[in-house]
Protein backbone atom coordinates (compact mmCIF):
# COMPACT_ATOMS: atom_id res chain seq x y z
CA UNK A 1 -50.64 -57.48 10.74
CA UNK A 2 -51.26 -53.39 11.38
CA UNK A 3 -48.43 -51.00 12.08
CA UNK A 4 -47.50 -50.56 15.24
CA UNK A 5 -48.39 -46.92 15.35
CA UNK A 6 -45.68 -44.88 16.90
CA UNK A 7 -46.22 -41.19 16.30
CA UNK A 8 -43.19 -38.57 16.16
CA UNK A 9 -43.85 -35.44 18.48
CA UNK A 10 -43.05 -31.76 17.65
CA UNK A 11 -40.63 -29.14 19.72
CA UNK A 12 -41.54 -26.20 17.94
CA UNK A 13 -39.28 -23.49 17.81
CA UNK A 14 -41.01 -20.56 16.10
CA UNK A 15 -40.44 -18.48 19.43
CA UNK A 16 -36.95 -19.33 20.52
CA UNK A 17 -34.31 -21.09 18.11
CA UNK A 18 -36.10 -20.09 14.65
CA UNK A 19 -35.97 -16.32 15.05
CA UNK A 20 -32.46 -16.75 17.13
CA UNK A 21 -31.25 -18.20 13.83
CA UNK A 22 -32.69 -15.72 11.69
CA UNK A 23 -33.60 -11.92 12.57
CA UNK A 24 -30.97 -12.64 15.55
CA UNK A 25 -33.83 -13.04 18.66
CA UNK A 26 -35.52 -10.07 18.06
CA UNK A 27 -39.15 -10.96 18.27
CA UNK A 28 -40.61 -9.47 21.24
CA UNK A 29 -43.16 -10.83 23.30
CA UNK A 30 -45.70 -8.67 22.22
CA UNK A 31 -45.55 -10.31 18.88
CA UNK A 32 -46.03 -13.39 20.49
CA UNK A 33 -48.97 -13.47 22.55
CA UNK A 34 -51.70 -12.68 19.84
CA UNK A 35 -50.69 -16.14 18.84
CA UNK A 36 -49.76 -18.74 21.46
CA UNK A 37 -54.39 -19.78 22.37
CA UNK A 38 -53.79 -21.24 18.68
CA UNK A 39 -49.93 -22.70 19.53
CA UNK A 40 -51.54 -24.27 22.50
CA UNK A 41 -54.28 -26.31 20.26
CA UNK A 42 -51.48 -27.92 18.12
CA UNK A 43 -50.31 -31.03 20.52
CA UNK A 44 -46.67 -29.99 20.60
CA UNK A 45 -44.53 -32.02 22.84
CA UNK A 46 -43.07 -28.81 23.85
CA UNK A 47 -42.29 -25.22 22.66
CA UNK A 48 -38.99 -23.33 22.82
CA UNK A 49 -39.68 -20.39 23.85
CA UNK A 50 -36.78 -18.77 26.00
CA UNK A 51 -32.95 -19.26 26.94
CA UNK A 52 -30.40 -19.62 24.18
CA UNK A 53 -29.47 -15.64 23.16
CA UNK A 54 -33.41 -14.25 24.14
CA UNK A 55 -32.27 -13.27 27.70
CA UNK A 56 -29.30 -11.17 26.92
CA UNK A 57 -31.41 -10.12 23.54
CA UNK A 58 -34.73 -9.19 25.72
CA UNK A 59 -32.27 -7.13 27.82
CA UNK A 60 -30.15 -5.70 25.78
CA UNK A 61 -32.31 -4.66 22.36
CA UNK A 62 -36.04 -5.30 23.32
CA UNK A 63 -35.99 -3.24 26.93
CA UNK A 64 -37.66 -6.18 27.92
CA UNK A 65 -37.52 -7.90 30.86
CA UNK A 66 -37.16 -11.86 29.64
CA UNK A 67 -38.51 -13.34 33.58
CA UNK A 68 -41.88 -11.12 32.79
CA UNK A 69 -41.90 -13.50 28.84
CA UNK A 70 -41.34 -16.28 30.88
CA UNK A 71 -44.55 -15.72 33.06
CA UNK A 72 -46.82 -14.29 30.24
CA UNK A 73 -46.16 -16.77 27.99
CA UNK A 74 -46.84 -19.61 31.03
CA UNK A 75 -49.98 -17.88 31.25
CA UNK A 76 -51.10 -18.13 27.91
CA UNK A 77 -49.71 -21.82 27.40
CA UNK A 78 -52.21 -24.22 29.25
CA UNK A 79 -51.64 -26.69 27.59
CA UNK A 80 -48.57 -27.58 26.11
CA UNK A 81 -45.03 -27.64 27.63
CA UNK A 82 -42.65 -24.55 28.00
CA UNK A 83 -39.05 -25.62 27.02
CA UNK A 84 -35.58 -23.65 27.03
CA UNK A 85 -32.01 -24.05 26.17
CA UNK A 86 -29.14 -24.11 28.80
CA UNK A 87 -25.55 -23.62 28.74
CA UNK A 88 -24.76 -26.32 31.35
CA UNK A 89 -22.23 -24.19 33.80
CA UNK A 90 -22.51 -21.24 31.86
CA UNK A 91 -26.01 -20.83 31.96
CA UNK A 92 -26.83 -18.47 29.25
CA UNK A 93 -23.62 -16.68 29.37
CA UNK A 94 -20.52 -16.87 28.08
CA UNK A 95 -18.56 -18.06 31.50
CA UNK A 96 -18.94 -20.73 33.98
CA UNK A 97 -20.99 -19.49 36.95
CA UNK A 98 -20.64 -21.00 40.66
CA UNK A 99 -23.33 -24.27 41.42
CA UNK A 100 -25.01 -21.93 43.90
CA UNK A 101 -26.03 -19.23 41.04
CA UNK A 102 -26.61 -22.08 38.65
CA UNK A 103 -28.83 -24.16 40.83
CA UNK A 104 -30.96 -20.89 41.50
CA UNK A 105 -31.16 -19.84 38.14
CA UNK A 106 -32.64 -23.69 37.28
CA UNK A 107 -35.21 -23.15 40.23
CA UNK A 108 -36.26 -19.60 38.86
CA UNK A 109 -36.93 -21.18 35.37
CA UNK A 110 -39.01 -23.71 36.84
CA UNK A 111 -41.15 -21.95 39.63
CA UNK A 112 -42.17 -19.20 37.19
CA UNK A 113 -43.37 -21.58 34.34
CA UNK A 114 -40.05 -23.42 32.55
CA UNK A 115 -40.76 -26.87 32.25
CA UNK A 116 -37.99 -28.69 29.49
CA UNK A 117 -34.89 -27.60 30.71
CA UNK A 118 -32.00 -28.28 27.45
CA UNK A 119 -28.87 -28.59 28.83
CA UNK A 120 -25.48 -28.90 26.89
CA UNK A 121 -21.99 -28.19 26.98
CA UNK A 122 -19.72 -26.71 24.41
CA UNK A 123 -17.19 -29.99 24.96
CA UNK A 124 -19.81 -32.31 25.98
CA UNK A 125 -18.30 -32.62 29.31
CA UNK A 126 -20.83 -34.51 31.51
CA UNK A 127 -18.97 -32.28 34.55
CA UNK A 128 -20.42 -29.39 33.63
CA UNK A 129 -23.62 -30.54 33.11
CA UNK A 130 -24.43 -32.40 36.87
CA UNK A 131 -24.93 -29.24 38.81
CA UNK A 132 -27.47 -28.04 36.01
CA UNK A 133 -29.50 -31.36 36.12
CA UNK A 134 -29.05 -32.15 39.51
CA UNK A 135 -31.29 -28.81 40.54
CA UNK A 136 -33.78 -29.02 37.84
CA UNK A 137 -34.75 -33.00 39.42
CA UNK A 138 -34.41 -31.05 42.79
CA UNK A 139 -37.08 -28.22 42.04
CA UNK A 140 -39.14 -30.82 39.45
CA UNK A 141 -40.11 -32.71 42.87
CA UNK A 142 -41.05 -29.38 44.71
CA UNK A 143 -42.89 -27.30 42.39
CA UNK A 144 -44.25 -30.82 40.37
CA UNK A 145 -42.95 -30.14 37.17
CA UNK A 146 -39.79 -29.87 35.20
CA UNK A 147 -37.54 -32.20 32.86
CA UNK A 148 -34.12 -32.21 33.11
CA UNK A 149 -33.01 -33.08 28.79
CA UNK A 150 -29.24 -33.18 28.12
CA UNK A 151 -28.13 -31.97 24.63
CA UNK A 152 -25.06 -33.40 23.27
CA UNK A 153 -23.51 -31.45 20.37
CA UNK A 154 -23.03 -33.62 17.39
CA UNK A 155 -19.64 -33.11 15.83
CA UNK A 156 -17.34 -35.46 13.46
CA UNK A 157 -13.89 -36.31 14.02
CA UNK A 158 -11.92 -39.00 14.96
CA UNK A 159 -12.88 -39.63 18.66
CA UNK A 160 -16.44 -39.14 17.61
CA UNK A 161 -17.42 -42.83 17.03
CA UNK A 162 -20.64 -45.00 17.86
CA UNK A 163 -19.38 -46.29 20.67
CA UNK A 164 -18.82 -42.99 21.94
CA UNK A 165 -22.28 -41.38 21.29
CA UNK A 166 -23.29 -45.04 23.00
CA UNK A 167 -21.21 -45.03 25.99
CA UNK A 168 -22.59 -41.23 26.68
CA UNK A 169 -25.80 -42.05 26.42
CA UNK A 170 -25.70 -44.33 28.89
CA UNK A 171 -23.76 -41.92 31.34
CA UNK A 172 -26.31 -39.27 31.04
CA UNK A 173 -29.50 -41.88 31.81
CA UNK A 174 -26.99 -42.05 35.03
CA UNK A 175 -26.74 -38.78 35.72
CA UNK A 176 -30.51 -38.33 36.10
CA UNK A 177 -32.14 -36.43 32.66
CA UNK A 178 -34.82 -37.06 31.69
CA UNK A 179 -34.50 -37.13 28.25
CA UNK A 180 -31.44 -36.87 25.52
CA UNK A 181 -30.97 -33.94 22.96
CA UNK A 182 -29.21 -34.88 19.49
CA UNK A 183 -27.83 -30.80 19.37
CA UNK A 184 -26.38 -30.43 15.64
CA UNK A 185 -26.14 -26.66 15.87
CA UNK A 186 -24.15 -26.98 12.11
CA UNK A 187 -26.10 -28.71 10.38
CA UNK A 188 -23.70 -31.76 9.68
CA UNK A 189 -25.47 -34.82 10.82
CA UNK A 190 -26.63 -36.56 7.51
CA UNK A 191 -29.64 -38.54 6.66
CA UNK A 192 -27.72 -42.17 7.03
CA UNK A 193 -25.90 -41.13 9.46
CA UNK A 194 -28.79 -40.05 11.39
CA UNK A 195 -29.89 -43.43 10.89
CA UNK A 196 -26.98 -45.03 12.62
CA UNK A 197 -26.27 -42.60 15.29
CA UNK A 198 -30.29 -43.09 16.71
CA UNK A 199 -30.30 -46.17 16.42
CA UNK A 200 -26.58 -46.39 18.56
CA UNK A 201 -27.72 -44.13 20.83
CA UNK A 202 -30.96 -46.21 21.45
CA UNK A 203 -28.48 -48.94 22.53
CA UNK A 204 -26.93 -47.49 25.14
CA UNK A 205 -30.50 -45.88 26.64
CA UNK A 206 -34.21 -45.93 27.05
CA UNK A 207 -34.39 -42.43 27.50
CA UNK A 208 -36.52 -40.58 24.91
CA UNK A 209 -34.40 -39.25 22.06
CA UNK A 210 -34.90 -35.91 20.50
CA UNK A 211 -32.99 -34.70 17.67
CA UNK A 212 -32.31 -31.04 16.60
CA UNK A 213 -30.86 -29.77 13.42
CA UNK A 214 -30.60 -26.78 11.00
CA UNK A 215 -31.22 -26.92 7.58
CA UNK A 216 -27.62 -24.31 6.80
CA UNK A 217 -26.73 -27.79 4.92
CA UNK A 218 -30.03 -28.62 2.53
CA UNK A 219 -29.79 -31.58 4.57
CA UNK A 220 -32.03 -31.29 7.80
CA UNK A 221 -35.93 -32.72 6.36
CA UNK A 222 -34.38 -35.68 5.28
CA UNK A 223 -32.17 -36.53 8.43
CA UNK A 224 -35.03 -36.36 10.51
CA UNK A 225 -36.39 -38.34 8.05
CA UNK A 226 -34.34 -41.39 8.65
CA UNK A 227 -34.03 -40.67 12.49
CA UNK A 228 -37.61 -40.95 12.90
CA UNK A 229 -37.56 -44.31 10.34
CA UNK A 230 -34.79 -45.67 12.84
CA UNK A 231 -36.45 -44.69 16.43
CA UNK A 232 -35.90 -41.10 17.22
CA UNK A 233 -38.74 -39.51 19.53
CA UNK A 234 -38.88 -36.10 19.35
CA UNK A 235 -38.08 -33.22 16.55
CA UNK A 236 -37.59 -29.59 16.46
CA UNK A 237 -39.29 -27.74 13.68
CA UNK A 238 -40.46 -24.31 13.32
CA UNK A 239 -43.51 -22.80 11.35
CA UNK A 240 -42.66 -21.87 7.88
CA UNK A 241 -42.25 -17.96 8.15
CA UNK A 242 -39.24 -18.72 9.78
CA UNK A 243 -38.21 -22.01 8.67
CA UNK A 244 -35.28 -23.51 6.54
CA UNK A 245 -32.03 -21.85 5.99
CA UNK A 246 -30.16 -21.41 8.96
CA UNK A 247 -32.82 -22.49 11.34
CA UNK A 248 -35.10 -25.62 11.22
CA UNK A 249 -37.50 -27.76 8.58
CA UNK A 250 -40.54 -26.23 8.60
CA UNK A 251 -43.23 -27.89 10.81
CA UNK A 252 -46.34 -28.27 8.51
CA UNK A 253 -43.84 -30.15 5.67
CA UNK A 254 -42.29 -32.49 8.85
CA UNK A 255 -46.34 -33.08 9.99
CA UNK A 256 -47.31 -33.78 6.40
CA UNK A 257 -44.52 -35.95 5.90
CA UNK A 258 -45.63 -38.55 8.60
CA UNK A 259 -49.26 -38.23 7.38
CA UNK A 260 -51.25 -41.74 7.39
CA UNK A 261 -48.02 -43.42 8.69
CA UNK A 262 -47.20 -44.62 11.84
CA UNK A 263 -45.51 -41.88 12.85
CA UNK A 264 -48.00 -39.81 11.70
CA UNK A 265 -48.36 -36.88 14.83
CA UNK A 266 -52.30 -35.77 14.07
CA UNK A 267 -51.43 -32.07 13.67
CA UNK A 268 -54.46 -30.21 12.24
CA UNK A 269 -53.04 -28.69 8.84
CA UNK A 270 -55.56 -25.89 8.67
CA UNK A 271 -54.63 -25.03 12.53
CA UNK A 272 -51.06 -25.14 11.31
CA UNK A 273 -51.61 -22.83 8.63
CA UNK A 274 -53.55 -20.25 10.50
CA UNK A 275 -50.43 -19.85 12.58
CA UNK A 276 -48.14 -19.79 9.88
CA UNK A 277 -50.28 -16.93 8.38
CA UNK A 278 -50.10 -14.86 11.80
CA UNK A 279 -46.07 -15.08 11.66
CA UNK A 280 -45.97 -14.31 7.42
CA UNK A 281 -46.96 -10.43 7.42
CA UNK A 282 -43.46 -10.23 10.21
CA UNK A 283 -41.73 -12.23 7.89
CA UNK A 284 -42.37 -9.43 5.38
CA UNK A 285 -41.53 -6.31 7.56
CA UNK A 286 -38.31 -8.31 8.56
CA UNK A 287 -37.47 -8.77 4.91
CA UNK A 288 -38.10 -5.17 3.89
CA UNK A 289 -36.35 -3.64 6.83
CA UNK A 290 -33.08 -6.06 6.21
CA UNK A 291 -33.34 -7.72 9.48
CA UNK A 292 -34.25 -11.45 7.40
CA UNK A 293 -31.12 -11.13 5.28
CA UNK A 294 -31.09 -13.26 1.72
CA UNK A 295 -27.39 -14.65 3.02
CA UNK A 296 -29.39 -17.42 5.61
CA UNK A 297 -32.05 -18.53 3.78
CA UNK A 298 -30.53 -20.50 1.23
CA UNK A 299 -28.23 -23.04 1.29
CA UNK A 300 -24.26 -22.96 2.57
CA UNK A 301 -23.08 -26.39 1.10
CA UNK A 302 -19.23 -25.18 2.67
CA UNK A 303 -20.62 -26.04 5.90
CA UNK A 304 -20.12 -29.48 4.59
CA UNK A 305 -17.02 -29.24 2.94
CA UNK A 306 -15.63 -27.38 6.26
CA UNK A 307 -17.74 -28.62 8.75
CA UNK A 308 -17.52 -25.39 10.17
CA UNK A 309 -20.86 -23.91 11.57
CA UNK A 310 -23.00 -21.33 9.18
CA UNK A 311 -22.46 -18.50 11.99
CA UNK A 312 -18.75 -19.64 12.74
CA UNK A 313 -18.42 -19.12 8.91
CA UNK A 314 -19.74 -15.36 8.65
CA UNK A 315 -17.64 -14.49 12.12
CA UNK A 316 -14.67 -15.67 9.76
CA UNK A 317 -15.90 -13.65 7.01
CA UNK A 318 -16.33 -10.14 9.04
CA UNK A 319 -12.96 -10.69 11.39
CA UNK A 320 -10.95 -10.66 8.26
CA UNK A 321 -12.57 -7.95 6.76
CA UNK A 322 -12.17 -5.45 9.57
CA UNK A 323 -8.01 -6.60 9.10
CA UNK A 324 -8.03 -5.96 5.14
CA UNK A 325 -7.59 -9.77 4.78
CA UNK A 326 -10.63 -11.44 3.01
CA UNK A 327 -7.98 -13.54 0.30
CA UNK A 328 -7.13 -15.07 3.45
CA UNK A 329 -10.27 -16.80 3.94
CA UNK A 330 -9.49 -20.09 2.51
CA UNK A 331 -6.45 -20.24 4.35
CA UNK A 332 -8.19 -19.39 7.35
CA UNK A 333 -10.43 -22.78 6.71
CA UNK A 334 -7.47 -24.97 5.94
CA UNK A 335 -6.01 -24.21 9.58
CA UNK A 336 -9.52 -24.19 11.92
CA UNK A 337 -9.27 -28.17 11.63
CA UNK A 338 -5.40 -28.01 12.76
CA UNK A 339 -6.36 -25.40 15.51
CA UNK A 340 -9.65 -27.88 16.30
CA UNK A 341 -7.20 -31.00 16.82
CA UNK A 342 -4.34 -29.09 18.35
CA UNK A 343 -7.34 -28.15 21.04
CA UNK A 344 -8.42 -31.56 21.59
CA UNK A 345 -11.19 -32.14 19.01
CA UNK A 346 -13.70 -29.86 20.55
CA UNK A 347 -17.08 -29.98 18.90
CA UNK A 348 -18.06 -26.16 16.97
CA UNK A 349 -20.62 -24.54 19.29
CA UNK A 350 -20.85 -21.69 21.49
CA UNK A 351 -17.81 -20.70 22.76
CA UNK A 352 -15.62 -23.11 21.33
CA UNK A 353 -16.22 -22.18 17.99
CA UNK A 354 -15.62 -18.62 18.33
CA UNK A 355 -11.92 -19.34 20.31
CA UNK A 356 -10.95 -22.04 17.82
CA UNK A 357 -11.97 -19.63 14.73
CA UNK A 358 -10.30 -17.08 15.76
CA UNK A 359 -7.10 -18.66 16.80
CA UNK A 360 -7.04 -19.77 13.54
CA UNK A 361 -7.71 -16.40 11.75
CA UNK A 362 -4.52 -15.41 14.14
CA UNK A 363 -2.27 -18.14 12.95
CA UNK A 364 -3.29 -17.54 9.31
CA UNK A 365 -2.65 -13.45 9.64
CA UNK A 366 0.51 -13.27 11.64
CA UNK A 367 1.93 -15.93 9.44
CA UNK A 368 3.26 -17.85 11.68
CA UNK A 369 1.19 -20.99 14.08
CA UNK A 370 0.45 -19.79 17.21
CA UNK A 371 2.66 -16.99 17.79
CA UNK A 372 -0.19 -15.30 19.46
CA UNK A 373 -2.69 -16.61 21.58
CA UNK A 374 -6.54 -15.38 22.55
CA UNK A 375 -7.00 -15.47 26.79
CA UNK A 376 -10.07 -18.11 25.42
CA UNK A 377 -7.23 -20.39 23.92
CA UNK A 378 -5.33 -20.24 26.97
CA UNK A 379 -8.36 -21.10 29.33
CA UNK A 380 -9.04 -23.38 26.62
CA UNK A 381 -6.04 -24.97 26.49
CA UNK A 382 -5.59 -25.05 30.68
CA UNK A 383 -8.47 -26.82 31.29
CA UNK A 384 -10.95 -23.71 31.92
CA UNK A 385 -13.84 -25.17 29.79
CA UNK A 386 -13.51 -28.54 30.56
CA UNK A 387 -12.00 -31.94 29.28
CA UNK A 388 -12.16 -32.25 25.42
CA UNK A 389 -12.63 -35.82 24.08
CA UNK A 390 -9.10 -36.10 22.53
CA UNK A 391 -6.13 -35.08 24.54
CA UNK A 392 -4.69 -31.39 23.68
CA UNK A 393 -1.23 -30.71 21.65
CA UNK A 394 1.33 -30.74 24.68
CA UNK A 395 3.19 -28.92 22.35
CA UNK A 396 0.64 -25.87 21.91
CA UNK A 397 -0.28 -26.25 25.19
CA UNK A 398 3.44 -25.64 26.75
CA UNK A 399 4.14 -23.05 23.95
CA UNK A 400 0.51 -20.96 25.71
CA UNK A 401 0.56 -21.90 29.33
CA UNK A 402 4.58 -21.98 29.98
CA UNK A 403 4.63 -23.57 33.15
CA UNK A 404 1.14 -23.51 34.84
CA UNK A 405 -0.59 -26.77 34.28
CA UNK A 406 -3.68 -27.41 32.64
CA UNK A 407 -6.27 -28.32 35.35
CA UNK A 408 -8.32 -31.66 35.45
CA UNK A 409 -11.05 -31.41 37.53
CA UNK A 410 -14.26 -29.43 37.08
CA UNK A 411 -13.58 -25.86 36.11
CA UNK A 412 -16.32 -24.50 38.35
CA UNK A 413 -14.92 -26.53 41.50
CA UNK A 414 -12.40 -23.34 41.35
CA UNK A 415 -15.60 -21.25 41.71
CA UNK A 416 -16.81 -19.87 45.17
CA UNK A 417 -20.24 -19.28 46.12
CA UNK A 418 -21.18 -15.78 44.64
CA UNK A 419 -25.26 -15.24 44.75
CA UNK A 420 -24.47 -13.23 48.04
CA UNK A 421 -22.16 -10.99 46.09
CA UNK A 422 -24.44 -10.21 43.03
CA UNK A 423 -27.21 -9.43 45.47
CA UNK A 424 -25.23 -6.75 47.14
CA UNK A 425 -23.96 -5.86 44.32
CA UNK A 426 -27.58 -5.03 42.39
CA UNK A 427 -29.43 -4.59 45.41
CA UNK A 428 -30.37 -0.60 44.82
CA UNK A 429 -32.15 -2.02 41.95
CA UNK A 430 -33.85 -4.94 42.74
CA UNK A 431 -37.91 -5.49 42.39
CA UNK A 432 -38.12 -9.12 41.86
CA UNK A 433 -35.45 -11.88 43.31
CA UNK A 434 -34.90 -13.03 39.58
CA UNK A 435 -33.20 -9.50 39.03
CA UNK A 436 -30.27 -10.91 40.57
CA UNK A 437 -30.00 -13.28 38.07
CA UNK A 438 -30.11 -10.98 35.16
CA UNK A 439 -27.31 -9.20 36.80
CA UNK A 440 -25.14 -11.97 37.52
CA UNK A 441 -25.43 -13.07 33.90
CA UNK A 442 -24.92 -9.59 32.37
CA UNK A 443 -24.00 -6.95 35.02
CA UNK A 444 -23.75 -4.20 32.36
CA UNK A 445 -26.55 -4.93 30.06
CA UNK A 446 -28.84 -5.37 33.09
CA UNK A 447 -27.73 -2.45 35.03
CA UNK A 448 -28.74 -0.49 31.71
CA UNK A 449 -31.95 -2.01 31.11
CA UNK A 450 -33.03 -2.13 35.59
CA UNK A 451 -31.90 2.04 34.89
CA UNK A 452 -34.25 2.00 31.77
CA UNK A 453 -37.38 0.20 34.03
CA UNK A 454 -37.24 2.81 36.77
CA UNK A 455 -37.35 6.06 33.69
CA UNK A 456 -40.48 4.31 32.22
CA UNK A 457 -42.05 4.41 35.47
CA UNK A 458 -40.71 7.62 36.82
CA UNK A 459 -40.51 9.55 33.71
CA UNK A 460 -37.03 10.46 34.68
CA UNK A 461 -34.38 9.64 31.77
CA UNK A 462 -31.69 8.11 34.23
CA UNK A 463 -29.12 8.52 30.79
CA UNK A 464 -29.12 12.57 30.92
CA UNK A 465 -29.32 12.46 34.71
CA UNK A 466 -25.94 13.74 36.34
CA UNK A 467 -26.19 10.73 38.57
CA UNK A 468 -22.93 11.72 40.79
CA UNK A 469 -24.71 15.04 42.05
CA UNK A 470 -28.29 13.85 41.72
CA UNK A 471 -28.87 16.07 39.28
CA UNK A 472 -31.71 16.08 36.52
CA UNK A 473 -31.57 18.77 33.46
CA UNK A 474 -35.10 20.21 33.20
């Protein structure tokens, strides 16, 4: 009897996550567009290609205004699917934002071009997730596209089980996505355990299934590997230029892998390389200058031992250094899975690794367990974030918050409508509505790059103008 033939499809991330994880987002767009007619010919399911850290990054280093990507790059992709990652309530900030700003962010994406909209949460709480996929199935049946995908971010512990990763698959088919996200931003999700983990989370849903890793661990080809052996849909690779190390397997290997199998995807492997020869004389120049540093392309096999994240583990590294207190560093390991439980198991990802890190640099320096506390452990700890799987330390909680108590419902319930307020606030600058958005998400870094805009145009350098009396030097 033949093989059923079930072929795996490609995200590829070569514009978004790979260069994120490497040369910290800073290819322009520029670099990009020479190169997406060939992108387009590949068959990708989709391609990451904005959100995550490229909207503060486009601001804040490339003078670039990330809305005008977002349309170029629509324009040059005619084929294939436009996809970004979403922080849920905090959009791509660092905060949670009020529904009215998030649902208008989510309808910006999608009118100008976004079509796979990632969503995830730093404590996989569904909460903070509705608003976020509740507008993009909103604007998907106006403007007749969009795909509402929840991420959740794969993390071990002890509530972690497969009936968990079951019973939240089901709840998010509930909530309306479209699709599910495996998100395992460390890199800790082994091939076996892939295995299992698919094949639990095909239990609980039909949805598609998509899995994304890093390859900080050595680990990542294989695991997808075995998640494509037990089921999984989707991948996210990049092109080799920026492949491996901290960011993903390499795309032409994955394609080559499922050659004359059933989940064999059909890439063209001389298309493939042509692109991967466009990206290699950047790779180069990124080398040379010191942007592609030697310390992520290799392996870290400690994000195993610690299950700690690659970047949680160089934030580590650098906040004890600036305090004259590297021999603290294993120490400082030791105590981030106390901190972690003490906090309610939270998985490691944007923000939650950064406040559980560097409570526990805190409790490891002061010598004594939480004698100090970060405003992000208190907020943490009262319920600001969200609910964490595991119940919190009452203990640590009591000895941070005194006598306020923790909060249970959804953090941004607390929120009032603000879009009003940010579009008074910006307004002297405003050229597009989406500018509003750029301000509400970074007021300062926007201001500064809307300021920037109107020099380039005027020939005015607004940052030697004396702006209070109106005054230009000459």
């Amino acid at each position: 009897m033949a093989e059923v033939k079930k072929p795996v499809q490609f995200t590829e991330t070569i514009l978004r996550d790979a260069h994120q994880s490497v040369i910290a987002t800073r290819m322009s767009t520029e670099q990009m567009l020479p190169i997406i007619d060939k992108m387009d010919k590949v068959g990708y399911r989709s391609v990451e290609c904005w959100g995550g850290a490229t909207f503060d990054a486009c601001l804040r280093f490339l003078k670039e205004d990330p809305w005008e990507r977002l349309r170029k790059l629509r324009a040059g992709f005619k084929n294939t699917k436009l996809q970004m990652l979403f922080r849920g309530q905090n959009i791509l900030g660092y905060s949670h934002y009020s529904d009215d700003v998030v649902e208008y962010f989510v309808q910006k994406s999608i009118s100008n071009g976004m079509d796979v909209i990632r969503i995830f949460d730093c404590l996989n709480d569904l909460r903070n997730l509705q608003t976020a996929v509740d507008a993009t199935n909103k604007f998907k049946v106006q403007e007749g596209h969009g795909e509402a995908q929840v991420a959740l971010c794969y993390t071990l512990g002890d509530a972690y089980t497969m009936d968990y990763w079951r019973n939240i698959a089901r709840q998010i088919e509930e909530m309306g996505a479209d699709s599910i996200c495996i998100k395992d931003m460390a890199g800790l999700l082994v091939p076996y355990e892939a295995e299992k983990l698919v094949k639990a989370l095909k239990e609980g849903t039909k949805l598609p299934i998509q899995l994304h890793t890093h390859y900080t661990s050595g680990v990542a080809a294989m695991t997808y590997l075995k998640a494509v052996e037990a089921g999984c849909d989707v991948i996210d690779t990049a092109m080799s230029p920026l492949s491996m190390g901290t960011s993903q397997p390499a795309t032409e290997v994955m394609a080559k892998t499922f050659e004359g199998t059933p989940y064999d995807p059909g890439y063209d492997q001389n298309l493939l390389a042509e692109i991967a020869d466009y990206f290699k004389p950047m790779r180069e120049e990124w080398i040379k200058s010191g942007r592609y540093s030697t310390k992520v392309m290799g392996v870290n096999i400690n994000t195993l031992r610690y299950q700690v994240p690659g970047g949680m583990l160089s934030n580590l590294v650098s906040q004890l250094a600036e305090m004259h207190q590297e021999d603290k560093f294993d120490a400082v390991l030791e105590e981030v899975p106390r901190v972690r439980k003490d906090f309610g198991e939270p998985p490691l990802v944007t923000p939650s690794s950064q406040i559980v890190g560097t409570q526990a640099v805190l409790n490891v320096v002061l010598g004594e367990r939480y004698k100090q506390f970060t405003k992000e452990s208190r907020d943490l700890l009262a319920g600001k974030y969200g609910q964490t799987v595991k119940p919190m330390n009452p203990e640590v909680q009591k000895k941070a918050l005194g006598d306020v108590k923790p909060i249970t419902h959804r953090p941004a319930d607390d929120l009032p409508p603000s879009l009003d307020k940010f579009n008074e606030e910006c307004k002297q600058y405003k050229r597009q509505d989406e500018d509003v958005l750029s301000y509400a998400l970074f007021p300062k870094v926007a201001t500064e790059f809307f300021e920037y805009r109107e020099s380039q145009e005027n020939g005015v350098d607004n940052t030697i103008a004396d702006k209070a009396d109106k005054v230009y030097p000459v």
